[in-house]
Structure formats: C-alpha cells, structure tokens
Protein backbone atom coordinates (compact mmCIF):
# COMPACT_ATOMS: atom_id res chain seq x y z
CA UNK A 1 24.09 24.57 28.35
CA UNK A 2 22.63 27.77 26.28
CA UNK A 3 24.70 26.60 23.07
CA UNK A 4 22.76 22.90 23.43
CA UNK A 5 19.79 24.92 23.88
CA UNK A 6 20.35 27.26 20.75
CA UNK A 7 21.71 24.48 18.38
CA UNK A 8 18.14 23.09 17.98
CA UNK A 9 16.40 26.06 17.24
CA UNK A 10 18.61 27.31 14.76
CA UNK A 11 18.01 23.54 12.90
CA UNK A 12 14.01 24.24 13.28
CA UNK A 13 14.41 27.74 11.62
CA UNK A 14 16.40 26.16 9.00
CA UNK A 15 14.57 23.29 8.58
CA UNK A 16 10.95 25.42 8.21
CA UNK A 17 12.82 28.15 5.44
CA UNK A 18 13.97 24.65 3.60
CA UNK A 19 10.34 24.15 3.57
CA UNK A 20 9.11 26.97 2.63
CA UNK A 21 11.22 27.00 -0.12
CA UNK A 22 10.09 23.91 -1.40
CA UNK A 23 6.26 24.57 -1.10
CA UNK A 24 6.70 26.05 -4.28
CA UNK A 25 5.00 29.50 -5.55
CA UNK A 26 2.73 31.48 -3.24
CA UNK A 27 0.64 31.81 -6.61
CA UNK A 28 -0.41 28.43 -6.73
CA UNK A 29 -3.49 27.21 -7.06
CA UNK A 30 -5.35 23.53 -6.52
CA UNK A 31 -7.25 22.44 -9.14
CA UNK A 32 -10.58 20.76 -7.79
CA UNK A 33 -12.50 18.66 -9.77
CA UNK A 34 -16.27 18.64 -8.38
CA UNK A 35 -18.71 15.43 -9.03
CA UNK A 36 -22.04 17.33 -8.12
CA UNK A 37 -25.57 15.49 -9.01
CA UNK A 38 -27.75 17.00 -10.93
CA UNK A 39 -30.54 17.88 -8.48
CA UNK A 40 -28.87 18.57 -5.63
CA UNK A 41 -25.32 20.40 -5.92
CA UNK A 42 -25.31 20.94 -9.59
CA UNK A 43 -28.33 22.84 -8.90
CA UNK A 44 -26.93 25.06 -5.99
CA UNK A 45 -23.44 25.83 -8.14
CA UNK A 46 -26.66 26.64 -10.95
CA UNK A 47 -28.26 29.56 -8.67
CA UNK A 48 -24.88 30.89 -7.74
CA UNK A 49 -23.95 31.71 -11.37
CA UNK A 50 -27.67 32.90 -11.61
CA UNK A 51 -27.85 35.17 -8.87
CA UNK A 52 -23.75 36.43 -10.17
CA UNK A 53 -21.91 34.74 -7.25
CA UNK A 54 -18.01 33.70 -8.59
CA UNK A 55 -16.19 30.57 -7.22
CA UNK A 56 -12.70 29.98 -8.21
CA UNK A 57 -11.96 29.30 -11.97
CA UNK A 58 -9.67 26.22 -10.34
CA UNK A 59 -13.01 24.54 -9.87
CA UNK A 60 -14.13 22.41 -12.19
CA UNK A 61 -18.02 21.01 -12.16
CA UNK A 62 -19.30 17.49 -13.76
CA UNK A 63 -22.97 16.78 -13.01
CA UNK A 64 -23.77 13.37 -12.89
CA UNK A 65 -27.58 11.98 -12.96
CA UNK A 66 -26.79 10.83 -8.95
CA UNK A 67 -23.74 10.79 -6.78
CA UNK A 68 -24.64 7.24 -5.91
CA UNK A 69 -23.75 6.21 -9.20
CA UNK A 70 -20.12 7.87 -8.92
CA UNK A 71 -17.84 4.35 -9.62
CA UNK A 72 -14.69 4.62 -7.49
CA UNK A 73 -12.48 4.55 -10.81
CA UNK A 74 -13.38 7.97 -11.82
CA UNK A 75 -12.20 9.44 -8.49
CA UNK A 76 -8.84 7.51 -8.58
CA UNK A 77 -8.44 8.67 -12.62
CA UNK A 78 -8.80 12.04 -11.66
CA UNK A 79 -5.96 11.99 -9.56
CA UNK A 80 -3.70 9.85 -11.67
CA UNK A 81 -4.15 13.04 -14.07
CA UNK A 82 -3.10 15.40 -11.84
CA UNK A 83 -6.26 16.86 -9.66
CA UNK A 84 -5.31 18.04 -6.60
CA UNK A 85 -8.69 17.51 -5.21
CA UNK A 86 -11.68 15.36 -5.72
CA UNK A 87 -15.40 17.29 -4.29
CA UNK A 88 -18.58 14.62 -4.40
CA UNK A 89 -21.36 16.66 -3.60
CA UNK A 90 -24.92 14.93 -3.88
C-alpha cells in the first residue's frame, strides 16, 4: 500500500519540474500594451513621470481621445502581434 501511495507523488514532482522547465526563463518579462484616454489615465501615467515615479519599461502607453472609442479590432491586433497583455484604462 505505501508504494501505491508513493508512485503518485513522485509523478506530481515530476510532472511540476517538467513544468517548470517549460515556463521558460525566470527573466522574462510581459509586454503590456496600455490604451489609456487622454484625460483620465493618460493623465495619471503623466504625473507619475512628473513627480519621477518609474513603471516597467515592458509597458507600453497609447492615449486615445476616449476609451469609449477603443474598436474591439485594435485589442485583438495587439495580440495577434505578440502582446502579452492588453490594459484599457479610461
């Protein structure tokens, strides 16, 4: 009964360093593409650089008049280029 026992938790440990080693590099980074409008976000991310706050050079920042007017299409494009994440801040 103990070797029935052990025989899935070696599998599990197995299974999880498989994983691991598939995740890829612990040096990797997501790029984020950011939709901010122009009033709102785009003028928060504004007063960080102002006032010398840093966010992640991964980030990248498009203002747009209003986040209402965001089509769909521009969201989906983004990923089909390879963004690993889409922010809509308005």
């Amino acid at each position: 009964m103990t070797e029935t026992a052990s025989a899935p938790d070696a599998v599990g440990e197995e299974t999880v360093a498989a994983a691991e080693k598939k995740a890829g590099p612990s040096s990797w980074d997501a790029r984020i593409l950011a939709f901010a409008c122009h009033f709102c976000a785009f003028a928060a991310a504004d007063l960080a650089g102002i006032m010398r706050l840093s966010y992640s050079p991964n980030v990248r920042i498009i203002r747009l008049p209003c986040t209402g007017t965001l089509d769909h299409s521009y969201v989906l494009r983004a990923f089909e280029r390879g963004v690993d994440g889409v922010f809509v801040a308005g």
